[in-house]
C-alpha atoms as a PDB file:
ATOM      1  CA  UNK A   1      25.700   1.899   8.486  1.00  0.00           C
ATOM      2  CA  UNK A   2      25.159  -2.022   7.076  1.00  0.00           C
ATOM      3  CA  UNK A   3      23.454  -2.596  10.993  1.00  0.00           C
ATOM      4  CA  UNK A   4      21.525   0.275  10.315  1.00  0.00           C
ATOM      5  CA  UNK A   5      20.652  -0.923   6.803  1.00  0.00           C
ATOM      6  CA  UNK A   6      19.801  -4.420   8.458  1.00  0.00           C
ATOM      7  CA  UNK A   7      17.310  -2.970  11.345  1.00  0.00           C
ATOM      8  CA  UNK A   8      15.837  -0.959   8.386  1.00  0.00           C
ATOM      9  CA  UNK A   9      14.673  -3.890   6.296  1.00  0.00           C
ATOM     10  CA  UNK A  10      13.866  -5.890   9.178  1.00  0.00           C
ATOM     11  CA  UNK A  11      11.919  -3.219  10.161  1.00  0.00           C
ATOM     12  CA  UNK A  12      10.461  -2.512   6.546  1.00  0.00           C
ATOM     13  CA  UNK A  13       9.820  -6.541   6.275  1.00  0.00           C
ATOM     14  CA  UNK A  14       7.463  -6.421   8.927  1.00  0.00           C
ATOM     15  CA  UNK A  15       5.635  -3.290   8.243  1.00  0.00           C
ATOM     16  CA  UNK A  16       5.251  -5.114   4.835  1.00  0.00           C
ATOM     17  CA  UNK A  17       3.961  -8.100   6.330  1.00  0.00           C
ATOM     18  CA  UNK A  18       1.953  -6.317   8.341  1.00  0.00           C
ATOM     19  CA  UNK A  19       0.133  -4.642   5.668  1.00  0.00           C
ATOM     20  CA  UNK A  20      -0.200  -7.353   3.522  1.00  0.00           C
ATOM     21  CA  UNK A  21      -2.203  -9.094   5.894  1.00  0.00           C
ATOM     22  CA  UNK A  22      -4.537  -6.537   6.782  1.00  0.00           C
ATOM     23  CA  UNK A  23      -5.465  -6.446   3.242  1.00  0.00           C
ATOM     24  CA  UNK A  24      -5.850  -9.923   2.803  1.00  0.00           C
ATOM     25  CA  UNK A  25      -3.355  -9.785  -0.510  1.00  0.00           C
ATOM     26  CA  UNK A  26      -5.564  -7.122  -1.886  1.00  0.00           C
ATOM     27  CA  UNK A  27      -5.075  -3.789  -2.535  1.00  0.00           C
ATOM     28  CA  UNK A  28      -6.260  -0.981  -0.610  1.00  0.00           C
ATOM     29  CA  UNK A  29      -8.208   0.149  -3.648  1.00  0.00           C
ATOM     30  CA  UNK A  30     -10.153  -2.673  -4.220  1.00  0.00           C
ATOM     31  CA  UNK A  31     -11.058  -2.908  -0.646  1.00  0.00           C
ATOM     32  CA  UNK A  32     -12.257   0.591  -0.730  1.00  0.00           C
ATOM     33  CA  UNK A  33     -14.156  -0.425  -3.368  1.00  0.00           C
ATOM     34  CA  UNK A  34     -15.831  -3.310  -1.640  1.00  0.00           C
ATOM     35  CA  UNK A  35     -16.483  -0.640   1.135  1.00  0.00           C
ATOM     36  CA  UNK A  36     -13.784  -2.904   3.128  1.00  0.00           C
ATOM     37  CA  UNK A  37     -10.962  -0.236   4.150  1.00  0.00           C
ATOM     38  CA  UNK A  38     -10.190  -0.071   7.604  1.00  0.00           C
ATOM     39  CA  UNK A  39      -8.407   2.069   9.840  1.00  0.00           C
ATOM     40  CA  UNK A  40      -5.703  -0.663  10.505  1.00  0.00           C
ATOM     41  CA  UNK A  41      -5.137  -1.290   6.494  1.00  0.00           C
ATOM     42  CA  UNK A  42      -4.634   2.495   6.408  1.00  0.00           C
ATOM     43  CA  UNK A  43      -2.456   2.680   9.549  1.00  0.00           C
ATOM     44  CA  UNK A  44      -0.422  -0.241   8.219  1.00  0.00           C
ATOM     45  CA  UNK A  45      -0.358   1.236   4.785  1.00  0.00           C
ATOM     46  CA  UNK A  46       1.110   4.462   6.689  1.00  0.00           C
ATOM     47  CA  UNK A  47       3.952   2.455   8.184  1.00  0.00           C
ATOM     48  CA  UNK A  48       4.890   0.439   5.522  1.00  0.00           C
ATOM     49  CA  UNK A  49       5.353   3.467   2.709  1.00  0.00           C
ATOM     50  CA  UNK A  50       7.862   4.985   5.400  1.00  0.00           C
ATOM     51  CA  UNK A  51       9.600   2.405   5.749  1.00  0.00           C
ATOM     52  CA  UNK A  52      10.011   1.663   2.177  1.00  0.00           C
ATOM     53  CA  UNK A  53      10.987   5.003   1.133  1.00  0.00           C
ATOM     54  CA  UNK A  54      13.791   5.051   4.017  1.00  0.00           C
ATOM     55  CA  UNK A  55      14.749   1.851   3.337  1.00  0.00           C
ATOM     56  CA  UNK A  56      15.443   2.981  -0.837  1.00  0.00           C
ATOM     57  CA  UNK A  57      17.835   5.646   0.744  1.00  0.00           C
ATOM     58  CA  UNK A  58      19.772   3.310   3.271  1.00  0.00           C
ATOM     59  CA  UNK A  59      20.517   0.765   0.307  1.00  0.00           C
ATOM     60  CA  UNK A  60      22.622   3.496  -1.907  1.00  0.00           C
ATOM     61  CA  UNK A  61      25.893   2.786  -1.580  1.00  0.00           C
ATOM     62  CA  UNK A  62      27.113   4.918   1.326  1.00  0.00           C
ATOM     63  CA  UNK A  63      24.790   6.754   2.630  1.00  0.00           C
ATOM     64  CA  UNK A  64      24.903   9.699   4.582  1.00  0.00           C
ATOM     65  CA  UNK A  65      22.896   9.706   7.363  1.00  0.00           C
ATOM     66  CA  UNK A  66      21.700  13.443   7.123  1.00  0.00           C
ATOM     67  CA  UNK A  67      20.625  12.031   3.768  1.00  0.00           C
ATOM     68  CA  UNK A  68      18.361   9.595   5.861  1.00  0.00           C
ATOM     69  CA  UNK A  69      17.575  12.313   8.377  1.00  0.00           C
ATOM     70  CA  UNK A  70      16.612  14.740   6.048  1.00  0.00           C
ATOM     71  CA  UNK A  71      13.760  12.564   4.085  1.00  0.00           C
ATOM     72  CA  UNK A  72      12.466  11.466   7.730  1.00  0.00           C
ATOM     73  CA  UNK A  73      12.493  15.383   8.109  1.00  0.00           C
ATOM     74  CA  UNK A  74      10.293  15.344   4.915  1.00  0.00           C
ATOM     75  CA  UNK A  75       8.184  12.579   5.317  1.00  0.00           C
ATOM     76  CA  UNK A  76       7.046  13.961   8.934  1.00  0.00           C
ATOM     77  CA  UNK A  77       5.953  17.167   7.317  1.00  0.00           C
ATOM     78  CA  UNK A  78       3.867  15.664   4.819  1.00  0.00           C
ATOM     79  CA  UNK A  79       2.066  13.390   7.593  1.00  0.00           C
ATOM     80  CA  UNK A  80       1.824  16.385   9.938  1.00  0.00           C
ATOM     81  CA  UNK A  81      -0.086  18.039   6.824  1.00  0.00           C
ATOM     82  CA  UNK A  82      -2.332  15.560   6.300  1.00  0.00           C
ATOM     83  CA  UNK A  83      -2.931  15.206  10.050  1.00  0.00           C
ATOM     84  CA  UNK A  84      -3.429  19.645  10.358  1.00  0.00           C
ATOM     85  CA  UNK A  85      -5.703  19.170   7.066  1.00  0.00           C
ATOM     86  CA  UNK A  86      -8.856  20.968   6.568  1.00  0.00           C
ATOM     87  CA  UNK A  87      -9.718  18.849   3.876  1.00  0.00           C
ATOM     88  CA  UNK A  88      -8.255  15.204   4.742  1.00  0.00           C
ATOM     89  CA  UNK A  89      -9.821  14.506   7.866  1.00  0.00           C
ATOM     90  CA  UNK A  90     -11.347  11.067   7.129  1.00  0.00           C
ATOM     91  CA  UNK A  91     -10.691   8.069   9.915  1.00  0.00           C
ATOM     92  CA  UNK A  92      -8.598   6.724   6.901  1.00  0.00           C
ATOM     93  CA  UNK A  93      -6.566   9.850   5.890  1.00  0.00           C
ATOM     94  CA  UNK A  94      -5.529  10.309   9.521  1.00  0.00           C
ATOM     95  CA  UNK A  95      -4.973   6.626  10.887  1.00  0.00           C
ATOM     96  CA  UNK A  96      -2.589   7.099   7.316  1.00  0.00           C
ATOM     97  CA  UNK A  97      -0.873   9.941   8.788  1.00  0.00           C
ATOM     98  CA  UNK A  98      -0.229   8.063  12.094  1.00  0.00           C
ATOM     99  CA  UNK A  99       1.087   4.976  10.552  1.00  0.00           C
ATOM    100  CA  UNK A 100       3.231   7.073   8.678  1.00  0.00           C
ATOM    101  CA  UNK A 101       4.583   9.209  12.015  1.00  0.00           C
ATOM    102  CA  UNK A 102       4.828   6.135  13.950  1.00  0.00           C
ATOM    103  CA  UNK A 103       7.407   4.807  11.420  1.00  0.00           C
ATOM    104  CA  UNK A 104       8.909   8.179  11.456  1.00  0.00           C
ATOM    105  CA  UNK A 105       9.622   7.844  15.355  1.00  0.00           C
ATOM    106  CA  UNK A 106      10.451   4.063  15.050  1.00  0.00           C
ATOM    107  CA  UNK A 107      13.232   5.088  12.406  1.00  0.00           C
ATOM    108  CA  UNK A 108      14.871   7.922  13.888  1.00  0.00           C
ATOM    109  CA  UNK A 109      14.894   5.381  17.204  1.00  0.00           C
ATOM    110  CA  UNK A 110      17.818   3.570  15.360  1.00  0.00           C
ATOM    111  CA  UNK A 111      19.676   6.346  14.093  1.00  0.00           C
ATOM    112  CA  UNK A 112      22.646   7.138  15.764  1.00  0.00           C
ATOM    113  CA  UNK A 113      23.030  10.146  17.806  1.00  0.00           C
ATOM    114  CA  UNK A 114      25.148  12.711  15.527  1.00  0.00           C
END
């Protein structure tokens, strides 16, 4: 699990970075604000929450991997929502979404077959 746990913040670092410098070191609310959001901020911002929230799980001590599989499980529903929405079907809501199932896919990449 710790090479897992490595891949997953080298993995989360640059999803970070990644967003960070699509932004500019601002935050994605100010630069909707200044009628500045992009597509890429959003599809960064998409790849980088993922990544984050996996990453929390990996670093408890011992984790299980279903544990890990079963939020990737959960995060892919919630992107496939937005994606199927009536309602959130804005450039910014769906490059979100596929940010968010890219990381998904990237993820479960590393995991070990069970």
């Amino acid at each position: 699990m710790n090479e897992l746990v490595s891949k997953l913040i080298q993995l989360s670092g640059q999803a970070e970075h990644t967003f960070t410098a699509s932004t500019q070191g601002r935050s994605a609310c100010q630069l909707q604000k200044l009628g500045q959001l992009s597509s890429q901020v959003k599809y960064s911002e998409g790849r980088d929450y993922v990544a984050r929230q996996i990453l929390k799980i990996a670093q408890i001590d011992e984790p299980q991997l279903g544990e890990i599989t079963l939020n990737l499980n959960q995060l892919e529903a919630k992107h496939r929502g937005i994606k199927d929405s009536l309602v959130l079907t804005s450039p910014d809501w769906q490059a979100y979404a596929d940010g968010a199932l890219s990381m998904v896919e990237e993820i479960r990449m590393l995991l070990p077959e069970n």
